[in-house]
N, C-alpha and C. Protein backbone atom coordinates (compact mmCIF):
# COMPACT_ATOMS: atom_id res chain seq x y z
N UNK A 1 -17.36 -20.31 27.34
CA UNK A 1 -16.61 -21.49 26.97
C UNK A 1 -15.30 -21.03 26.31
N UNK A 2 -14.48 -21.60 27.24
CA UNK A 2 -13.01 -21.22 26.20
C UNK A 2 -12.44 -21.94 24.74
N UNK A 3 -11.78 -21.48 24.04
CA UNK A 3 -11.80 -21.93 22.64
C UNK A 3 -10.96 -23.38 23.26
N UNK A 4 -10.31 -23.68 23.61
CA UNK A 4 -9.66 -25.25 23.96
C UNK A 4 -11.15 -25.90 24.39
N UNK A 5 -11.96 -25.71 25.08
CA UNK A 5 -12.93 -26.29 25.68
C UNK A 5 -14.17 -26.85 25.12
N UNK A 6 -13.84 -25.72 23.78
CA UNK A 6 -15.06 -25.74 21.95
C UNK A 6 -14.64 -27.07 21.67
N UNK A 7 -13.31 -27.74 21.72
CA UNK A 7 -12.81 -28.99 20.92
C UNK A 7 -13.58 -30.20 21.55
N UNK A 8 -13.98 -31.06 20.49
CA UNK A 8 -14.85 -32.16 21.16
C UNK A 8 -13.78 -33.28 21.03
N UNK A 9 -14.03 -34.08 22.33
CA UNK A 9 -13.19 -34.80 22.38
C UNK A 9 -13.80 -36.58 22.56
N UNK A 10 -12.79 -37.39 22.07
CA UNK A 10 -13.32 -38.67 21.75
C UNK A 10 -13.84 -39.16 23.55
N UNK A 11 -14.89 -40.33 23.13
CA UNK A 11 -15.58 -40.97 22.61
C UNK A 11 -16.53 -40.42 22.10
N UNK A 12 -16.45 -38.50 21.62
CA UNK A 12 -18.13 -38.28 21.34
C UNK A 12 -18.18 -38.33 19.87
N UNK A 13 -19.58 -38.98 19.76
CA UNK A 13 -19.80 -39.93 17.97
C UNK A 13 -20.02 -38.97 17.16
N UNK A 14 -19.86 -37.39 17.01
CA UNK A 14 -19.36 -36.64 15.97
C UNK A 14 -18.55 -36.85 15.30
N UNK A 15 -17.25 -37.31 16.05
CA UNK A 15 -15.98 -38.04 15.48
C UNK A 15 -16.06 -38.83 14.37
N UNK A 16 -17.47 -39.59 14.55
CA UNK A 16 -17.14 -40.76 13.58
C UNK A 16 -18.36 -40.54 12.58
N UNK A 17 -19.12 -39.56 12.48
CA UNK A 17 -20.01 -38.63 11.30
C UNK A 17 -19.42 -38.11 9.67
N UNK A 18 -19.78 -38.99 8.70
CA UNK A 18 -19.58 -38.02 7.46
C UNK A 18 -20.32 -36.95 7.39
N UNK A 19 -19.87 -36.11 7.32
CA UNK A 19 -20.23 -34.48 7.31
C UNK A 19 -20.34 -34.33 5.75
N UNK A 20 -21.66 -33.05 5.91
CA UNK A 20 -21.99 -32.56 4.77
C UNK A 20 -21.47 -31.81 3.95
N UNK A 21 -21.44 -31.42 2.77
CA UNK A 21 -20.94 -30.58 1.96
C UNK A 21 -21.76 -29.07 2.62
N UNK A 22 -20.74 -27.99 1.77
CA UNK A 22 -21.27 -26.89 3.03
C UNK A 22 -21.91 -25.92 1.19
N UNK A 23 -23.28 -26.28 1.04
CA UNK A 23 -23.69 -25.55 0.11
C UNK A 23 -23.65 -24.35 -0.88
N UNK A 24 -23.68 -23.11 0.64
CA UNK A 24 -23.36 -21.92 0.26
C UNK A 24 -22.43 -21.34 1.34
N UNK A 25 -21.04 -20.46 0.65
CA UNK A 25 -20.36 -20.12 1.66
C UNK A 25 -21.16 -18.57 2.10
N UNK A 26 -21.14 -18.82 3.07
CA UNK A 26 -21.93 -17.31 3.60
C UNK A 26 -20.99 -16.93 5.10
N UNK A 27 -21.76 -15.92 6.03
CA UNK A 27 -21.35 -15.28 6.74
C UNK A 27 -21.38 -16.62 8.20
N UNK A 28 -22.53 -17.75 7.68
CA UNK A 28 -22.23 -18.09 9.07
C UNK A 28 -21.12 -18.91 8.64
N UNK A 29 -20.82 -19.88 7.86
CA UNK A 29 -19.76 -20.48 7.60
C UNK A 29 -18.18 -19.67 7.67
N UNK A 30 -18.00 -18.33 7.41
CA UNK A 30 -16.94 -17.19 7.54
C UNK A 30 -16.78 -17.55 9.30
N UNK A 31 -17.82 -17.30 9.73
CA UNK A 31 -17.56 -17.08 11.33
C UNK A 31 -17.16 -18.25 11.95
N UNK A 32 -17.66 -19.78 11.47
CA UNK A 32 -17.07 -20.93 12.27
C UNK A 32 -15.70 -21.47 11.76
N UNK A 33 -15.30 -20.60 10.84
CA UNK A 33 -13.90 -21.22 9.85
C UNK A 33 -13.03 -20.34 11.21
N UNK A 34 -13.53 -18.84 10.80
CA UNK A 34 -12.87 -17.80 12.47
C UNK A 34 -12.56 -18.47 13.73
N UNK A 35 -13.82 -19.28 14.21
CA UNK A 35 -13.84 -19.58 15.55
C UNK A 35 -13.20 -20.96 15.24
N UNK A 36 -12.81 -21.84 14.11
CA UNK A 36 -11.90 -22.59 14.17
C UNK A 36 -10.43 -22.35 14.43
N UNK A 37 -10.18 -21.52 13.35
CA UNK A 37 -8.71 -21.04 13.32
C UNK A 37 -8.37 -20.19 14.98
N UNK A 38 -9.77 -19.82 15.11
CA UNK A 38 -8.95 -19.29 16.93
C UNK A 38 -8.77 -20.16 18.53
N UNK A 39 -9.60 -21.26 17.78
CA UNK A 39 -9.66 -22.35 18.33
C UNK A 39 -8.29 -23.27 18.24
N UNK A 40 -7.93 -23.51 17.07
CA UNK A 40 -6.58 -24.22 16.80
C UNK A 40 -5.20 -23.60 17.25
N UNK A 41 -5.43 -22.44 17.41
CA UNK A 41 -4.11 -21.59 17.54
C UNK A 41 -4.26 -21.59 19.07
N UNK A 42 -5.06 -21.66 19.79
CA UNK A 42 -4.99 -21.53 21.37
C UNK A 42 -5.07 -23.18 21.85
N UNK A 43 -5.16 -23.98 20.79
CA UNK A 43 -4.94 -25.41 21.69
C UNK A 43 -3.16 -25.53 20.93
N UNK A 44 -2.84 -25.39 20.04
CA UNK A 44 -1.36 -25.05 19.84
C UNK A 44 -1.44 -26.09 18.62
N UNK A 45 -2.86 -26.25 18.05
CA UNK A 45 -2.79 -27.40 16.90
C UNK A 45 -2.00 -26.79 15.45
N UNK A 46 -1.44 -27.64 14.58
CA UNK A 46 -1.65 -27.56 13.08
C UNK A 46 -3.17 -27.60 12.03
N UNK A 47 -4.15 -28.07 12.61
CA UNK A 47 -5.41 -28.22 11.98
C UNK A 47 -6.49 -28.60 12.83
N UNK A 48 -7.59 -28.50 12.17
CA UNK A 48 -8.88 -28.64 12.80
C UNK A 48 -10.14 -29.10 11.36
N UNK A 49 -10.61 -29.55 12.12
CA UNK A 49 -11.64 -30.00 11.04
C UNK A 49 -13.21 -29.98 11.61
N UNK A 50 -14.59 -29.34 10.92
CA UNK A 50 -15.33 -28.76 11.72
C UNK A 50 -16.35 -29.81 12.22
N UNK A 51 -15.96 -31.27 12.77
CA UNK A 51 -16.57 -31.90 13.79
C UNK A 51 -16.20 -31.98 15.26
N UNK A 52 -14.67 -31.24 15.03
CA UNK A 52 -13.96 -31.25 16.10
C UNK A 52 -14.25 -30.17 17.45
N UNK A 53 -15.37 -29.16 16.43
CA UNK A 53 -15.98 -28.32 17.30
C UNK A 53 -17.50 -29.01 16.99
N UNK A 54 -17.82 -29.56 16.93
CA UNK A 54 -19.53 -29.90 17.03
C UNK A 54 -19.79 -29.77 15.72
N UNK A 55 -19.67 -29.08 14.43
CA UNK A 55 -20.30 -28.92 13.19
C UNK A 55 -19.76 -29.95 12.22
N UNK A 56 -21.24 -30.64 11.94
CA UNK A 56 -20.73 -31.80 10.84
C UNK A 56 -21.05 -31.29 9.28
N UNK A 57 -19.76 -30.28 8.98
CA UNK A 57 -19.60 -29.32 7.85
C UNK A 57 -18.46 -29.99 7.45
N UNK A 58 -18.31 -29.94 5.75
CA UNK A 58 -16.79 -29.90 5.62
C UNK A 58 -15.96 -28.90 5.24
N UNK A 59 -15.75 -28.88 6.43
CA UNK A 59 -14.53 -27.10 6.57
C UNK A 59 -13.64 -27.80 7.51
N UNK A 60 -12.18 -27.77 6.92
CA UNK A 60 -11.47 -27.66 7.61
C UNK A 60 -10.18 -26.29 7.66
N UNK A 61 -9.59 -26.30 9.23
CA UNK A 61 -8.68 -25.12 8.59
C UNK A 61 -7.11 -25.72 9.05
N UNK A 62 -5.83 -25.22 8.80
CA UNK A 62 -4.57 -25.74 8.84
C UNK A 62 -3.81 -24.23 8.45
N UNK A 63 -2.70 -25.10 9.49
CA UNK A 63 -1.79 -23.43 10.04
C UNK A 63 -0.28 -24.60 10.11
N UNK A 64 0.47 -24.97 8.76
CA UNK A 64 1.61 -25.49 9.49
C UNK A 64 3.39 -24.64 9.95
N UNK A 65 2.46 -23.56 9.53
CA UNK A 65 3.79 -22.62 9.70
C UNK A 65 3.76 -22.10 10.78
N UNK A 66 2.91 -21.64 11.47
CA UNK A 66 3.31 -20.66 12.34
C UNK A 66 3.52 -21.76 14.22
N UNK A 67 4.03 -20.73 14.65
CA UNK A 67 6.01 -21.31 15.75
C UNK A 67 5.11 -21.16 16.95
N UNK A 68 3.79 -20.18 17.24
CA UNK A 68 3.23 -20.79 18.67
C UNK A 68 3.88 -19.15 19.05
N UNK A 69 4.44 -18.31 18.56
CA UNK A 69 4.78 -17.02 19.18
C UNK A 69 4.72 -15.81 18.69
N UNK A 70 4.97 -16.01 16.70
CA UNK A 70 5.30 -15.23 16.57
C UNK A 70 4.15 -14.73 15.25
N UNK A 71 3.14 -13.99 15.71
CA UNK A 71 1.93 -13.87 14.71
C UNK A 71 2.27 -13.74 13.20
N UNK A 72 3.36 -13.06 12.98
CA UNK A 72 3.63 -13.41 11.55
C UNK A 72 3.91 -14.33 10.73
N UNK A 73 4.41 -15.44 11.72
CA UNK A 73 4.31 -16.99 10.77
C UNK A 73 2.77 -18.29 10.46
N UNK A 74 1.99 -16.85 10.83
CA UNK A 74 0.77 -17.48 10.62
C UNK A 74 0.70 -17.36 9.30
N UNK A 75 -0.13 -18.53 8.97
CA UNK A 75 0.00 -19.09 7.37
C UNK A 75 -1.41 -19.83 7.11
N UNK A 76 -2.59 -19.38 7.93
CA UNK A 76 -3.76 -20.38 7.95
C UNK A 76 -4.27 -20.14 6.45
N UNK A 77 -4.99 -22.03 6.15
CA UNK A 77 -5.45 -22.03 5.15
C UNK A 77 -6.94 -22.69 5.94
N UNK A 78 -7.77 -22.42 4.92
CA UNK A 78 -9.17 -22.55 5.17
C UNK A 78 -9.81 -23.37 3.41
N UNK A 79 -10.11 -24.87 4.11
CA UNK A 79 -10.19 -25.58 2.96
C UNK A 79 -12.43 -25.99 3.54
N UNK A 80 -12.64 -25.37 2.06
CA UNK A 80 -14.62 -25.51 2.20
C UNK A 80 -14.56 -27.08 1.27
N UNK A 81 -15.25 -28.18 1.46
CA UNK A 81 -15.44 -29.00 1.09
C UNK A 81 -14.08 -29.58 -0.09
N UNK A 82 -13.09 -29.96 1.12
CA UNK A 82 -11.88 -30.28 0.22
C UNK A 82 -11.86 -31.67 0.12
N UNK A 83 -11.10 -32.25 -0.86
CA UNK A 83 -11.30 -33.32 -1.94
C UNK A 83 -10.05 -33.69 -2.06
N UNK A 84 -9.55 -34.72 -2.10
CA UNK A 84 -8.04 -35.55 -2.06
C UNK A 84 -8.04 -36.02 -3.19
N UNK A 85 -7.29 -35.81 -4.37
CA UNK A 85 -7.46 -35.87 -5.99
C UNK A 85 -6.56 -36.91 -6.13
N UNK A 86 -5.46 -36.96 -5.03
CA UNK A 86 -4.80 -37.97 -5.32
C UNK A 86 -3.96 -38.39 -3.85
N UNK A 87 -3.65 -39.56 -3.34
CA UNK A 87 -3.10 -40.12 -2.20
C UNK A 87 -2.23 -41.05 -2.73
N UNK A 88 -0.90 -40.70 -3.02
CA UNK A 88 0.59 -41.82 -3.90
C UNK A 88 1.40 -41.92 -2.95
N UNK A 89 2.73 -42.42 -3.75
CA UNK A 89 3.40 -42.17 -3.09
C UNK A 89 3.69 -43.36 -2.11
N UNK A 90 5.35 -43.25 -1.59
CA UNK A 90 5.65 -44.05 -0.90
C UNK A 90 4.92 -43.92 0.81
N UNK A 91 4.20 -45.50 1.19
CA UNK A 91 3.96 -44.99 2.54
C UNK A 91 5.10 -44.03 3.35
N UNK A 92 4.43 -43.37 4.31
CA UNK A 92 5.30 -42.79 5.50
C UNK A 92 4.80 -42.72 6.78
N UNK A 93 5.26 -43.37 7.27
CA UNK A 93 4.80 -43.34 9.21
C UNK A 93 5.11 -41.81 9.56
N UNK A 94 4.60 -41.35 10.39
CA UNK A 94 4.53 -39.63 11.09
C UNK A 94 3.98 -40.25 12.47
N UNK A 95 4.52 -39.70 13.69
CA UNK A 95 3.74 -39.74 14.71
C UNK A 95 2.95 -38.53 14.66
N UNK A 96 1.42 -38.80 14.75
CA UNK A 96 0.57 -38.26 15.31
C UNK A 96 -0.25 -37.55 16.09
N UNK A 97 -0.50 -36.73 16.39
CA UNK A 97 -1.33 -36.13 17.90
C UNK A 97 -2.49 -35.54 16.95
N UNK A 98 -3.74 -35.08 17.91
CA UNK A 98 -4.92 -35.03 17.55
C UNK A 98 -5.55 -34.06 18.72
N UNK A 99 -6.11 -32.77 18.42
CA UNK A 99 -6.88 -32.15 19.14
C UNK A 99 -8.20 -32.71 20.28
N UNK A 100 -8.37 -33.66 19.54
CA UNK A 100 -9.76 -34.75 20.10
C UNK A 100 -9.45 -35.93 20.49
N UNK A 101 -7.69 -35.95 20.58
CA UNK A 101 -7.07 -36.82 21.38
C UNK A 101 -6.26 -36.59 22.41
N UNK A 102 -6.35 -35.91 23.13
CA UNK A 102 -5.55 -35.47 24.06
C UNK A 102 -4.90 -36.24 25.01
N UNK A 103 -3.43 -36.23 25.09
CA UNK A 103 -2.34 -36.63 25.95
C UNK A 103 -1.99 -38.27 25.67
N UNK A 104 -2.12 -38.12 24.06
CA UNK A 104 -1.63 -39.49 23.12
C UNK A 104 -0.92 -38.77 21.96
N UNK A 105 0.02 -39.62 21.33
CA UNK A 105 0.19 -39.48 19.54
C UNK A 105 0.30 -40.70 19.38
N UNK A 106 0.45 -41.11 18.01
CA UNK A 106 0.26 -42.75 17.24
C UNK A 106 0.60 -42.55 16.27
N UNK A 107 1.73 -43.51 15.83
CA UNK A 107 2.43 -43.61 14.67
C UNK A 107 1.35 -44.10 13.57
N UNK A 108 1.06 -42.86 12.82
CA UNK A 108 0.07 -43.81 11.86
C UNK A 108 1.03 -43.64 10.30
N UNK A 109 0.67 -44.81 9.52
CA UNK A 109 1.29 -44.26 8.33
C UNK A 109 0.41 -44.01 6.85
N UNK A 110 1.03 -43.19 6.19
CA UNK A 110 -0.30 -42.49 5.13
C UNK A 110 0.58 -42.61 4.15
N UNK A 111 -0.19 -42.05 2.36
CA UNK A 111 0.49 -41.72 1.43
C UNK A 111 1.54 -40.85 1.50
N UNK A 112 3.09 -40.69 0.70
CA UNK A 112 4.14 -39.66 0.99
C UNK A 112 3.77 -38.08 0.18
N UNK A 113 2.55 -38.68 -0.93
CA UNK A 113 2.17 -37.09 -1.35
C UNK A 113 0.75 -37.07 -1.55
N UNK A 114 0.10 -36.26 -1.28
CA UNK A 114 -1.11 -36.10 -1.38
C UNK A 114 -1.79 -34.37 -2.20
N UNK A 115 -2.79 -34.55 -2.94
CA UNK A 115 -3.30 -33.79 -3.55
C UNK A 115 -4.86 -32.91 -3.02
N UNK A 116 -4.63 -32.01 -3.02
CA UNK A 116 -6.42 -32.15 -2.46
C UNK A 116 -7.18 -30.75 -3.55
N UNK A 117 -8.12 -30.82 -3.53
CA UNK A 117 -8.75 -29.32 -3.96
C UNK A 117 -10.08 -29.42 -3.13
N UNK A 118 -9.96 -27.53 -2.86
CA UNK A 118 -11.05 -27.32 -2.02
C UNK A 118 -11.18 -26.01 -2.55
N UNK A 119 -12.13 -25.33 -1.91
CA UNK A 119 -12.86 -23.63 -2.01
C UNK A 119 -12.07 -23.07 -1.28
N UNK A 120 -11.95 -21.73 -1.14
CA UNK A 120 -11.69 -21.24 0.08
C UNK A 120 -12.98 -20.36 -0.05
N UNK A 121 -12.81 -19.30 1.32
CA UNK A 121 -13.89 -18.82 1.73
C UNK A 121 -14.62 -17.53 0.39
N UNK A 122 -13.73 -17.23 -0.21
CA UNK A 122 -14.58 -16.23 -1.35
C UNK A 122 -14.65 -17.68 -2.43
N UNK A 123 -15.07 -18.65 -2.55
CA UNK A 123 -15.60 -19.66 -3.39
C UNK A 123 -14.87 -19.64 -4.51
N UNK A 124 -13.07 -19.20 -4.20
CA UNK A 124 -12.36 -19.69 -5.60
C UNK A 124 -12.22 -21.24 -5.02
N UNK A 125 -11.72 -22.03 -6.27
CA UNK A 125 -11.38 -23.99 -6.14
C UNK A 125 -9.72 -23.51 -6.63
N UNK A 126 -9.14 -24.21 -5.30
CA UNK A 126 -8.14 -24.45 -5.56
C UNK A 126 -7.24 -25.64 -5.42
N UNK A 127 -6.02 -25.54 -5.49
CA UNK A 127 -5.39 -27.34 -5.44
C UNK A 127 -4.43 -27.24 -4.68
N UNK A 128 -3.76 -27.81 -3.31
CA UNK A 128 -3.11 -28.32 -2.52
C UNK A 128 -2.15 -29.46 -2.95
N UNK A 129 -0.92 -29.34 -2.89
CA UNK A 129 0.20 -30.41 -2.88
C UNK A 129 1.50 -30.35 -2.16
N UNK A 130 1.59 -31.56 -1.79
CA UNK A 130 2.19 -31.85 -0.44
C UNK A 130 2.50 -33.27 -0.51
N UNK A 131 4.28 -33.16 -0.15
CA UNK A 131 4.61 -34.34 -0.57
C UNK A 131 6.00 -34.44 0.88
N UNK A 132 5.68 -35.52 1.54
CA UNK A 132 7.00 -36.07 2.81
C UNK A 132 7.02 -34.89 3.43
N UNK A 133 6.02 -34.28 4.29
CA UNK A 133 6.03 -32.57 4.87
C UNK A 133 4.70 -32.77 5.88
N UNK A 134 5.12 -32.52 6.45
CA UNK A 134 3.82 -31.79 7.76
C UNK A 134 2.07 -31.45 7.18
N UNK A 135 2.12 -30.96 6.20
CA UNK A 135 1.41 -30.67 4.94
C UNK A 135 0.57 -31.76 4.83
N UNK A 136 1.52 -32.40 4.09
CA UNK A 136 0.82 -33.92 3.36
C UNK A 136 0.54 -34.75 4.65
N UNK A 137 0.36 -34.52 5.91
CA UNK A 137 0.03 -35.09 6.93
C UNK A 137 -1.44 -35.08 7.37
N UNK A 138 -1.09 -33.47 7.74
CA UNK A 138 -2.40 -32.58 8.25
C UNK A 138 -3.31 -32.57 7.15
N UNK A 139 -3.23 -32.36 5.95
CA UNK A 139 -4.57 -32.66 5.31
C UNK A 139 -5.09 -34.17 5.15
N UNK A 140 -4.49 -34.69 4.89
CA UNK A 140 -5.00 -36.30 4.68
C UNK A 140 -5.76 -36.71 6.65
N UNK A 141 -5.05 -35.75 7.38
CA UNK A 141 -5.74 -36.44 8.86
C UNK A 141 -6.79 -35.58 8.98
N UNK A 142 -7.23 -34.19 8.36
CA UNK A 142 -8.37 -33.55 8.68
C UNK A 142 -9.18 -33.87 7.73
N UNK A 143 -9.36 -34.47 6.35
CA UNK A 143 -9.51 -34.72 5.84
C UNK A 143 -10.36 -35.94 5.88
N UNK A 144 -9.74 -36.83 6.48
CA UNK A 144 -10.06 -38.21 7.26
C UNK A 144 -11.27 -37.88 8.24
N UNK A 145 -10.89 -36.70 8.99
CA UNK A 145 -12.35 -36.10 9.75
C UNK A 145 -13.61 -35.88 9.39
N UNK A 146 -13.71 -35.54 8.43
CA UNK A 146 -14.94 -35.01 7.23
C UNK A 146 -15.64 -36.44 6.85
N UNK A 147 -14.68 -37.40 7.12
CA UNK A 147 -15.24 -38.62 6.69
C UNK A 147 -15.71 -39.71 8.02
N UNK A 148 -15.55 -38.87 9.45
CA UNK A 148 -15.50 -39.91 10.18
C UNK A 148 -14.89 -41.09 10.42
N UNK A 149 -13.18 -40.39 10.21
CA UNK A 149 -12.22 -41.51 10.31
C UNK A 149 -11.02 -40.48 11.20
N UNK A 150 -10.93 -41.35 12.51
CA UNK A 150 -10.01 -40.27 13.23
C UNK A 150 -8.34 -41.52 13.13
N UNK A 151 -7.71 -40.81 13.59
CA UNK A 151 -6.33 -40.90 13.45
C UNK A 151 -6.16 -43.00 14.29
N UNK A 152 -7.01 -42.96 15.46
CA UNK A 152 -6.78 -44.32 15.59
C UNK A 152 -7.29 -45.44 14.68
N UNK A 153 -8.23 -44.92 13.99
CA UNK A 153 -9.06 -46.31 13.26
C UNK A 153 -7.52 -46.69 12.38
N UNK A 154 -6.16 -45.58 11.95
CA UNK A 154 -5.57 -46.38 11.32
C UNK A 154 -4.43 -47.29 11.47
N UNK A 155 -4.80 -47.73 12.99
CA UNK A 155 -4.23 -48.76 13.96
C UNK A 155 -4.66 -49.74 13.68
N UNK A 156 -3.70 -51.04 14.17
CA UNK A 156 -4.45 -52.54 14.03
C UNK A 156 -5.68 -52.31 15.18
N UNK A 157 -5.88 -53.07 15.61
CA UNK A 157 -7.35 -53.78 16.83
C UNK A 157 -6.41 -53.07 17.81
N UNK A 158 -5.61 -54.19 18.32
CA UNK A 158 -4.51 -53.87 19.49
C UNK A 158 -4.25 -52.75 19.87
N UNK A 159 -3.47 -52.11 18.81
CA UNK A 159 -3.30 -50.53 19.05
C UNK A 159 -3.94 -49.76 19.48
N UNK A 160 -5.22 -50.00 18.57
CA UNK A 160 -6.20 -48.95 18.57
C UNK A 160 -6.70 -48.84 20.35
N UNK A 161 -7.05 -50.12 20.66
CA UNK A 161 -7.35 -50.21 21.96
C UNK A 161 -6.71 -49.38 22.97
N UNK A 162 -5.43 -50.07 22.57
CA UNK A 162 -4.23 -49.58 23.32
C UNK A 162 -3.97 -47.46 23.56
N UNK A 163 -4.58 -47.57 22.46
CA UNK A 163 -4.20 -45.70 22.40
C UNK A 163 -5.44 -45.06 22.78
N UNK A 164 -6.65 -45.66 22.74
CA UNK A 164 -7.71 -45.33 23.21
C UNK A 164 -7.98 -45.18 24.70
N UNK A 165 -7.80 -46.37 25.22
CA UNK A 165 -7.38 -46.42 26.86
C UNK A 165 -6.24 -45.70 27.01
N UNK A 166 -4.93 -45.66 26.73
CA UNK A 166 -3.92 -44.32 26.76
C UNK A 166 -4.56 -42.91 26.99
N UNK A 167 -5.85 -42.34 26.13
CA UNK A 167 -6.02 -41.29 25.83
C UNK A 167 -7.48 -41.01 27.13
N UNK A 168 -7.98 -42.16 27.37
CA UNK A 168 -9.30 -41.90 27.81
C UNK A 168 -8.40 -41.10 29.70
N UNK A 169 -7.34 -42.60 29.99
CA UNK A 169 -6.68 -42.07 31.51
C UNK A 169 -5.62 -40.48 30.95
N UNK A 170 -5.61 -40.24 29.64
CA UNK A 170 -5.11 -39.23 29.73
C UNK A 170 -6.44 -38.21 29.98
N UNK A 171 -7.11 -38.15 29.64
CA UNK A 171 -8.46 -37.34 29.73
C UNK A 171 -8.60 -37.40 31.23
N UNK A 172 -9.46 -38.07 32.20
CA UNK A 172 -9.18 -38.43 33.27
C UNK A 172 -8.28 -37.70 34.03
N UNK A 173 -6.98 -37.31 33.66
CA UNK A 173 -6.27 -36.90 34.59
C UNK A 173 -5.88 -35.63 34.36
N UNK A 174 -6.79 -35.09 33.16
CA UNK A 174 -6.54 -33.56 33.40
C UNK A 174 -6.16 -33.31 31.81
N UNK A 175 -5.38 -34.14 30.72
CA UNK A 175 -5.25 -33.48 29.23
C UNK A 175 -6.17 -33.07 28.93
N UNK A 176 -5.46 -32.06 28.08
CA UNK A 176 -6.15 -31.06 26.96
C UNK A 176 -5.91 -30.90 25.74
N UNK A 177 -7.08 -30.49 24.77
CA UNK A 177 -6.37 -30.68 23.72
C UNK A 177 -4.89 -29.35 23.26
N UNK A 178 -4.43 -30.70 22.88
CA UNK A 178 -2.98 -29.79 22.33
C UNK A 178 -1.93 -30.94 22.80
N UNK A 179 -1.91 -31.68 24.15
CA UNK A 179 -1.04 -32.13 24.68
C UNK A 179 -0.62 -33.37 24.27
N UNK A 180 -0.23 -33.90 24.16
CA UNK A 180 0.49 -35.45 23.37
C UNK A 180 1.96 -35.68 24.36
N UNK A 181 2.05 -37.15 24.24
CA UNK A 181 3.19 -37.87 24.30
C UNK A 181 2.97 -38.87 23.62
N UNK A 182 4.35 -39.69 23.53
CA UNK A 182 4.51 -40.63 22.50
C UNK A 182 3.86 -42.09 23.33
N UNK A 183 3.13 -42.69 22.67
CA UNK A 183 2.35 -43.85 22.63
C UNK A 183 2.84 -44.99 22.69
């Protein structure tokens, strides 16, 4: 199975699973944070969150630096049961795309700064802040994953429909995850 092919993609009801806290960080949790981050970098994502491969864990990982070429602007962070301490801030619309949405994005709009604390993999707690940035995007939307809330639920009815059928004939005709157009 190729790592694009690991990504589960909607309608499957993992998507919409609150995932567990991940108890003890150990070696198997090390290895699916791995096979995330190698997973995200070959569908060409900013983040991943671990329902998106089948595990209803809360691990997510996020890479908003690096350019898709050049291995040194890799910048992955690896967040173990991360926590949003605070969501302020003036709304901001961002268009969207989604690994488990393939060949859609959707203007959704979120808090302009967001806070989070999580573990990383040697079990220090640390704190995340991110304010009107790519950042404050990707965690509040992987984040949202852990909770079984993907990027359309924060559409009206209409929309939602609308981007769902968008995404299903994008599926259908061959998208993958990574690929988006505007909605």
């Amino acid at each position: 199975m190729s790592a694009v092919s690991d990504i589960v993609l909607t309608p499957d009801p993992r998507l919409t699973e609150m995932c567990q806290p991940i108890d003890k960080i150990d070696g198997k949790v090390c290895a699916l944070a791995k096979r995330m981050l190698k997973d995200m970098y070959a569908a060409e994502g900013c983040g991943l969150a671990a329902p998106q491969v089948g595990e209803l864990v809360r691990l997510v990982v996020i890479d908003v630096d690096y350019d898709g070429e050049n291995p040194k602007t890799k910048n992955p962070y690896v967040l173990v049961n991360p926590k949003v301490i605070a969501a302020d801030g003036a709304p901001c619309p961002f268009n969207e795309g989604c690994l488990s949405f393939p060949g859609i994005s959707v203007e959704v709009t979120r808090p302009s700064h967001v806070v989070v604390q999580a573990m990383d993999l040697d079990g220090d707690l640390l704190q995340y802040e991110a304010e009107n940035n790519l950042l404050a995007v990707c965690l509040q939307h992987e984040i949202d994953h852990l909770n079984g809330v993907t990027m359309v639920d924060h559409l009206s009815p209409t929309k939602r429909l609308q981007a769902l059928r968008a995404c299903e004939q994008a599926i259908e005709a061959g998208a993958r995850p990574g690929e988006t157009s505007t909605n």
